[in-house]
C-alpha atoms as a PDB file:
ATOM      1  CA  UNK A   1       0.000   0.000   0.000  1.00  0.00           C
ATOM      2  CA  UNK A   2       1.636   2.815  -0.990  1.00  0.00           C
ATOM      3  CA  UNK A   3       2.035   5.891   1.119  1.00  0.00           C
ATOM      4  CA  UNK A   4       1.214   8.366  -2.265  1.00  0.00           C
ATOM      5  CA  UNK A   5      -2.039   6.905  -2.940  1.00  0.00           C
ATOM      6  CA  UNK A   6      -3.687   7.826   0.914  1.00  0.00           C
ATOM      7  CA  UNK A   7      -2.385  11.385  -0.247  1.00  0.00           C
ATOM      8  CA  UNK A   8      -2.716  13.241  -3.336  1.00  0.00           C
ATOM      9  CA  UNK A   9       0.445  14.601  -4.193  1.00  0.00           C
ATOM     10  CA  UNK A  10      -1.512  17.171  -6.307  1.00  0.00           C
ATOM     11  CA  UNK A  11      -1.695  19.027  -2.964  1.00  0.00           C
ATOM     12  CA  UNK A  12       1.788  19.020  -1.800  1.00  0.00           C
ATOM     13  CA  UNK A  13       4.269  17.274  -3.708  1.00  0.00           C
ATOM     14  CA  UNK A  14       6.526  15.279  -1.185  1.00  0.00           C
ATOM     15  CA  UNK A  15      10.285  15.690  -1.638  1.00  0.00           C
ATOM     16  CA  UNK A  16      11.067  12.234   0.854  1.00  0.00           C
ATOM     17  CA  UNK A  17       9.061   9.415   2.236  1.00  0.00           C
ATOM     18  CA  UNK A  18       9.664  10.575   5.993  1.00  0.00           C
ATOM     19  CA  UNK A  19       7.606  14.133   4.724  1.00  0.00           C
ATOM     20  CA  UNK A  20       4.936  11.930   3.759  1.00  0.00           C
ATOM     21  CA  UNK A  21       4.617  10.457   6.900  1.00  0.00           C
ATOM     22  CA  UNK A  22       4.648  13.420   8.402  1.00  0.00           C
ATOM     23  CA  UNK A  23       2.222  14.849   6.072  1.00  0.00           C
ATOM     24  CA  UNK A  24      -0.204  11.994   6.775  1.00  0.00           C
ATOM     25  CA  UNK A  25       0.248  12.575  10.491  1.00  0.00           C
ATOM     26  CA  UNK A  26       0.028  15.648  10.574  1.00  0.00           C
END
């Protein structure tokens, strides 16, 4: 399960996989 599909990266592109973590966190 990819971490890019539970966010759209339409809304903020992430430049690593830890900021897309945090992004989902957050």
């Amino acid at each position: 399960m990819p971490i890019a599909r539970t966010i759209p990266t339409r809304q903020r592109p992430p430049k690593k996989i830890g900021d897309v973590k945090s992004s989902d966190l957050a």
